[in-house]
N, C-alpha and C. Protein backbone atom coordinates (compact mmCIF):
# COMPACT_ATOMS: atom_id res chain seq x y z
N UNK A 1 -19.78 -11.04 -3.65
CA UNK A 1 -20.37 -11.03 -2.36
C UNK A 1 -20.31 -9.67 -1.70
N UNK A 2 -20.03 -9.52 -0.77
CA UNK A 2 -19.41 -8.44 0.26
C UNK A 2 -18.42 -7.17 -0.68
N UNK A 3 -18.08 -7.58 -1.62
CA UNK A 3 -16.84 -6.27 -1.93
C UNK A 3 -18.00 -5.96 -3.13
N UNK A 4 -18.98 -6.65 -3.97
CA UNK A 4 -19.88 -6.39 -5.24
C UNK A 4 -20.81 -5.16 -3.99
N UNK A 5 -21.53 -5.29 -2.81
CA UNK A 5 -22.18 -4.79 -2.32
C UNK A 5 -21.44 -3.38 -1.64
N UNK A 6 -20.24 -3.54 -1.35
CA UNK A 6 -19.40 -2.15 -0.84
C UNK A 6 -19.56 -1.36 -2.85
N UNK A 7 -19.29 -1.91 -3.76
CA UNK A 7 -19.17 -0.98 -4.59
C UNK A 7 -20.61 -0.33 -5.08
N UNK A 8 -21.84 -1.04 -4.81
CA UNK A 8 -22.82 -0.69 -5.06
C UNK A 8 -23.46 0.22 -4.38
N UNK A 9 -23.07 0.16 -3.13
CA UNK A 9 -23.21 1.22 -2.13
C UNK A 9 -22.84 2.10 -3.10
N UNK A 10 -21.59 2.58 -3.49
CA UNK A 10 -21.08 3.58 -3.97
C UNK A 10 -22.45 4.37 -5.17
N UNK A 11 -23.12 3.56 -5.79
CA UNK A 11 -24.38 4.45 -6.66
C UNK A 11 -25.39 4.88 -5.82
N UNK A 12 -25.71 4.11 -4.84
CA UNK A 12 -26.75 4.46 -3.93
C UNK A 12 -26.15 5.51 -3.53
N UNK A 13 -25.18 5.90 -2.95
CA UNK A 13 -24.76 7.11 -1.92
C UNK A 13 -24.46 8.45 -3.44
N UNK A 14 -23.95 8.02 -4.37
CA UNK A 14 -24.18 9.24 -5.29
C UNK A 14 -25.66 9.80 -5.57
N UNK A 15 -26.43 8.86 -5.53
CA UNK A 15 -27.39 9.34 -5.31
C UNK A 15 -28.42 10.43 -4.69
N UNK A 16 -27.97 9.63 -3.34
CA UNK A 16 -28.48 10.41 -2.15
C UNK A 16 -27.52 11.55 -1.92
N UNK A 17 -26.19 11.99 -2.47
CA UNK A 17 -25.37 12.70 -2.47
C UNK A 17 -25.94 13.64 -3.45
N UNK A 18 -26.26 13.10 -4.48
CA UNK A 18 -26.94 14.55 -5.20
C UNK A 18 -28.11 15.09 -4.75
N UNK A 19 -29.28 14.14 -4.31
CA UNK A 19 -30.39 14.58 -3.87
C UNK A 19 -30.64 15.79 -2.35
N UNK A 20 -28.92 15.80 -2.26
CA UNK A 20 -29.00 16.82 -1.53
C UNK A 20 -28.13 17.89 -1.79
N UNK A 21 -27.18 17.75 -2.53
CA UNK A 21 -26.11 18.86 -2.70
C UNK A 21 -26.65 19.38 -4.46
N UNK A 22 -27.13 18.52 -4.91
CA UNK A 22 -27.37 18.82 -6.53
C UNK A 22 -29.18 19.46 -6.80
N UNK A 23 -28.75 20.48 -7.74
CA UNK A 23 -30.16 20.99 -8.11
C UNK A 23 -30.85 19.65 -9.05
N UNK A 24 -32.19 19.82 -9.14
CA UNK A 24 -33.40 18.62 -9.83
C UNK A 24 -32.44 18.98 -11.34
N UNK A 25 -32.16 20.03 -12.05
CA UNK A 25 -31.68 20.69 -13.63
C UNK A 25 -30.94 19.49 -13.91
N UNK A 26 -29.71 18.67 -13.21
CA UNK A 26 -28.91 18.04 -13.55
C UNK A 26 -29.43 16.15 -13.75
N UNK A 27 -30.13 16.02 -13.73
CA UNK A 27 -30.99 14.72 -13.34
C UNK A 27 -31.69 13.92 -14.61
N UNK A 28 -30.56 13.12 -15.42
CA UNK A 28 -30.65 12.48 -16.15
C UNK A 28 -32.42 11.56 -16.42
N UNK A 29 -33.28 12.52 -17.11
CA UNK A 29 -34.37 11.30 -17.30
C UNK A 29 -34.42 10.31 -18.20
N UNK A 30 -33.40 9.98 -18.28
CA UNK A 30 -32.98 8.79 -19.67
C UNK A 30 -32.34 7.86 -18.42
N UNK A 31 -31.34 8.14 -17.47
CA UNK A 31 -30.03 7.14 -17.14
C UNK A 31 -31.25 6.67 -15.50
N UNK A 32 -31.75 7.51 -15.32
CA UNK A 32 -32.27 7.31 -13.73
C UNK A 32 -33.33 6.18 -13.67
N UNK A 33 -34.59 6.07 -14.70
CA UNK A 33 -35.34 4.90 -14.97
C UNK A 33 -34.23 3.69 -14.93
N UNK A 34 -33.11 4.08 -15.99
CA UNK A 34 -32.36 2.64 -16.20
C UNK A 34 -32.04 1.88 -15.24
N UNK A 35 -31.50 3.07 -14.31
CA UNK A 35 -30.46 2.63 -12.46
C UNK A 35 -31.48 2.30 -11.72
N UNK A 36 -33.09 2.71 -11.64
CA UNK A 36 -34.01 1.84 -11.15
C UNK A 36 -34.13 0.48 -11.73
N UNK A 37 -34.41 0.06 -13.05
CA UNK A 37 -34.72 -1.01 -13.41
C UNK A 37 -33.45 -2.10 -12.92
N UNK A 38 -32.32 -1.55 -13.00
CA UNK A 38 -30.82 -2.51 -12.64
C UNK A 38 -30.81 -3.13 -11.26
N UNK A 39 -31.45 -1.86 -10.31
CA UNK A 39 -31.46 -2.24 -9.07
C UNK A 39 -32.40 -2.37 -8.68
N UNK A 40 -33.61 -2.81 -9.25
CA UNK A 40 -34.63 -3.76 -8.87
C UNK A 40 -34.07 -4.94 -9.12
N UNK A 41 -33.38 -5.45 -10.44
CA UNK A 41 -33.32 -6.23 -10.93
C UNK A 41 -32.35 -7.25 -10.17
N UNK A 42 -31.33 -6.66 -9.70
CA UNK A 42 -30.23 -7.06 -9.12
C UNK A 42 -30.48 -7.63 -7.53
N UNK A 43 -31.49 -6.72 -6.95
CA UNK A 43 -31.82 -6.63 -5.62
C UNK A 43 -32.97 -7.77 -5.81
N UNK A 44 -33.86 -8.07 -6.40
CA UNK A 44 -34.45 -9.66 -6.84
C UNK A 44 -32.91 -10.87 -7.07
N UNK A 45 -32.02 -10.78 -7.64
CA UNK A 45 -31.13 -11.75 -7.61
C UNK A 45 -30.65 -11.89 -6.78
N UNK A 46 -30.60 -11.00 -5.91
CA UNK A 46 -29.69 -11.03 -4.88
C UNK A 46 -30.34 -11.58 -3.66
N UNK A 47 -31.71 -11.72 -3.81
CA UNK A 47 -33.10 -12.61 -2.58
C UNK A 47 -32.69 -13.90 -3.08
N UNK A 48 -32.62 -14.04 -4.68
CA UNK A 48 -32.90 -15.47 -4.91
C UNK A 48 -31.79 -16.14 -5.21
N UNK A 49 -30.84 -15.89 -5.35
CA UNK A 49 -29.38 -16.54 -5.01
C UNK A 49 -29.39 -17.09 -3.89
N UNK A 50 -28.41 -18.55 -3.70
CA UNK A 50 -28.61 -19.14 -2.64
C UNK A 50 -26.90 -19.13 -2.14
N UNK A 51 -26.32 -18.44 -1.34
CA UNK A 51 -27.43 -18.46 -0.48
C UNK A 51 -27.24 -16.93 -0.75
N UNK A 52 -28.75 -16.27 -0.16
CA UNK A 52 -28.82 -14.97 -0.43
C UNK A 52 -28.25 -14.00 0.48
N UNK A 53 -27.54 -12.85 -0.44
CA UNK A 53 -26.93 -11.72 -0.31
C UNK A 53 -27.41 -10.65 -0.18
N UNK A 54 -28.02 -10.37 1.52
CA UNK A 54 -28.70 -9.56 1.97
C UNK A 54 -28.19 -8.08 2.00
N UNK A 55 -26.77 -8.11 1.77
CA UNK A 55 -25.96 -6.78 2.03
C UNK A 55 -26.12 -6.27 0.55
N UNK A 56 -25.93 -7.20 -0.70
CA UNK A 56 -26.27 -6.92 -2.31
C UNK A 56 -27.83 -6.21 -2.75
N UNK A 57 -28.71 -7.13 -1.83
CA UNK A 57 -29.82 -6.48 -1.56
C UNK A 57 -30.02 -5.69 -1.09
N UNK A 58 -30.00 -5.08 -0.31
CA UNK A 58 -30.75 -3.79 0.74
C UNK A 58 -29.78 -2.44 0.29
N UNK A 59 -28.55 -2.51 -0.62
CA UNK A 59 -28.20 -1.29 -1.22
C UNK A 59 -28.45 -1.38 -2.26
N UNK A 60 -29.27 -2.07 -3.27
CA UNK A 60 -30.24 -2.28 -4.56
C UNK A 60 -31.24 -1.30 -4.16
N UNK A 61 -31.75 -1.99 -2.90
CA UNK A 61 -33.13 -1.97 -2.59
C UNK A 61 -33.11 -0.22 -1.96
N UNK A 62 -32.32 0.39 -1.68
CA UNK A 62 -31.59 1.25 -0.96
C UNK A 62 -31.51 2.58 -2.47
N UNK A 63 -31.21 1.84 -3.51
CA UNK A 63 -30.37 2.47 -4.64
C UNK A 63 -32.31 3.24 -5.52
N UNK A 64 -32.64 1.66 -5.47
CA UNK A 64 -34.27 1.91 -6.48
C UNK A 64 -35.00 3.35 -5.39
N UNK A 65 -35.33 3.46 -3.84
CA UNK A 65 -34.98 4.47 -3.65
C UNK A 65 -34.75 5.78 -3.84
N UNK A 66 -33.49 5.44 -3.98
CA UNK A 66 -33.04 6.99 -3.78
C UNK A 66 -33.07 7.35 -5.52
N UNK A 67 -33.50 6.72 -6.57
CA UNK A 67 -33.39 7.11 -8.14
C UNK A 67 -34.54 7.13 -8.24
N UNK A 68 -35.76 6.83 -7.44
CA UNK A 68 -37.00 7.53 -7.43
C UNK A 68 -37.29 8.65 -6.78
N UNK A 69 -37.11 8.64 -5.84
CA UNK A 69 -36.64 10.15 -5.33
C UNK A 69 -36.01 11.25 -6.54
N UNK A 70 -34.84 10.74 -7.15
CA UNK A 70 -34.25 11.87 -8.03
C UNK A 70 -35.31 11.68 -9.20
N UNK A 71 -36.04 10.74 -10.08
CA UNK A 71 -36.96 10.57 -11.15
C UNK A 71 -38.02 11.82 -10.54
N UNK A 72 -38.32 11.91 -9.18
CA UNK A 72 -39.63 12.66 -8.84
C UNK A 72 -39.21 14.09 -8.53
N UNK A 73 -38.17 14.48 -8.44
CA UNK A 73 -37.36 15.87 -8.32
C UNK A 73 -37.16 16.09 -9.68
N UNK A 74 -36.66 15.78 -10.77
CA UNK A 74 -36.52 15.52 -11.88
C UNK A 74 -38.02 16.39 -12.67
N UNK A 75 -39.10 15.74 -12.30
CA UNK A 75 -40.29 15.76 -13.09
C UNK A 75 -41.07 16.79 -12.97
N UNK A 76 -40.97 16.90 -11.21
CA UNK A 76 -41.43 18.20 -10.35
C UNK A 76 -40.55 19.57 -11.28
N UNK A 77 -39.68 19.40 -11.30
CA UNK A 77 -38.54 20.49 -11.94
C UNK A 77 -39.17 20.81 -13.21
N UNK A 78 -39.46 19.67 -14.10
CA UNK A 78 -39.74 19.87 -15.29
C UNK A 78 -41.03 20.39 -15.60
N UNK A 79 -42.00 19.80 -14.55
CA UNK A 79 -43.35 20.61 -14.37
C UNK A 79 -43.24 22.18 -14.26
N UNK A 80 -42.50 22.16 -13.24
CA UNK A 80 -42.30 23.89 -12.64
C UNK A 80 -42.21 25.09 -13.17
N UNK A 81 -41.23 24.41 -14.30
CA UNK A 81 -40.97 24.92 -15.50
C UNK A 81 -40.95 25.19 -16.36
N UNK A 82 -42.43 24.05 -16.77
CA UNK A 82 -42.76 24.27 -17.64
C UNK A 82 -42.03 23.10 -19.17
N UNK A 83 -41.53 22.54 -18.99
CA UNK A 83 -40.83 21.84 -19.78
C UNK A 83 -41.43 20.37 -19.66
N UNK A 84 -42.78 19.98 -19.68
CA UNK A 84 -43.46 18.85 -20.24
C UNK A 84 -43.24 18.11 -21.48
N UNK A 85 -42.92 17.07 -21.28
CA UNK A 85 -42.44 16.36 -22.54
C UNK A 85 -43.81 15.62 -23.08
């Protein structure tokens, strides 16, 4: 419940913690799709669980976010640079 959603916070805020202190260079394009797909995934269970866990949700929902944000810093970087996969 409540203590699953305090720790999940914790990826969301690394997140948004890098997206400001960390250069795009360091930005896993293998692990960051994954941490979107988890926290879509999770943040849908967490609507449809009964009863639903709005605090589980909205730092999912919070998390998909901020790992699109880093996927699009990520890509921009890799454009910039020249490093098209």
């Amino acid at each position: 419940g409540a203590a699953g959603a305090m720790a999940a916070w914790g990826m969301s805020g690394a997140a948004i913690y890098d997206s400001v202190l960390q250069g795009p260079e360091v930005i896993s394009l293998t692990m960051t799709p994954v941490l979107i797909v988890y926290s879509a995934l999770f943040a849908r269970w967490a609507w449809v669980v009964k009863p639903r866990n709005l605090s589980l949700m909205w730092c999912h929902v919070a998390n998909v976010i901020a790992q699109t944000n880093q996927i699009r810093r990520a890509l921009e970087y890799k454009v910039e640079n020249g490093e098209q996969e």
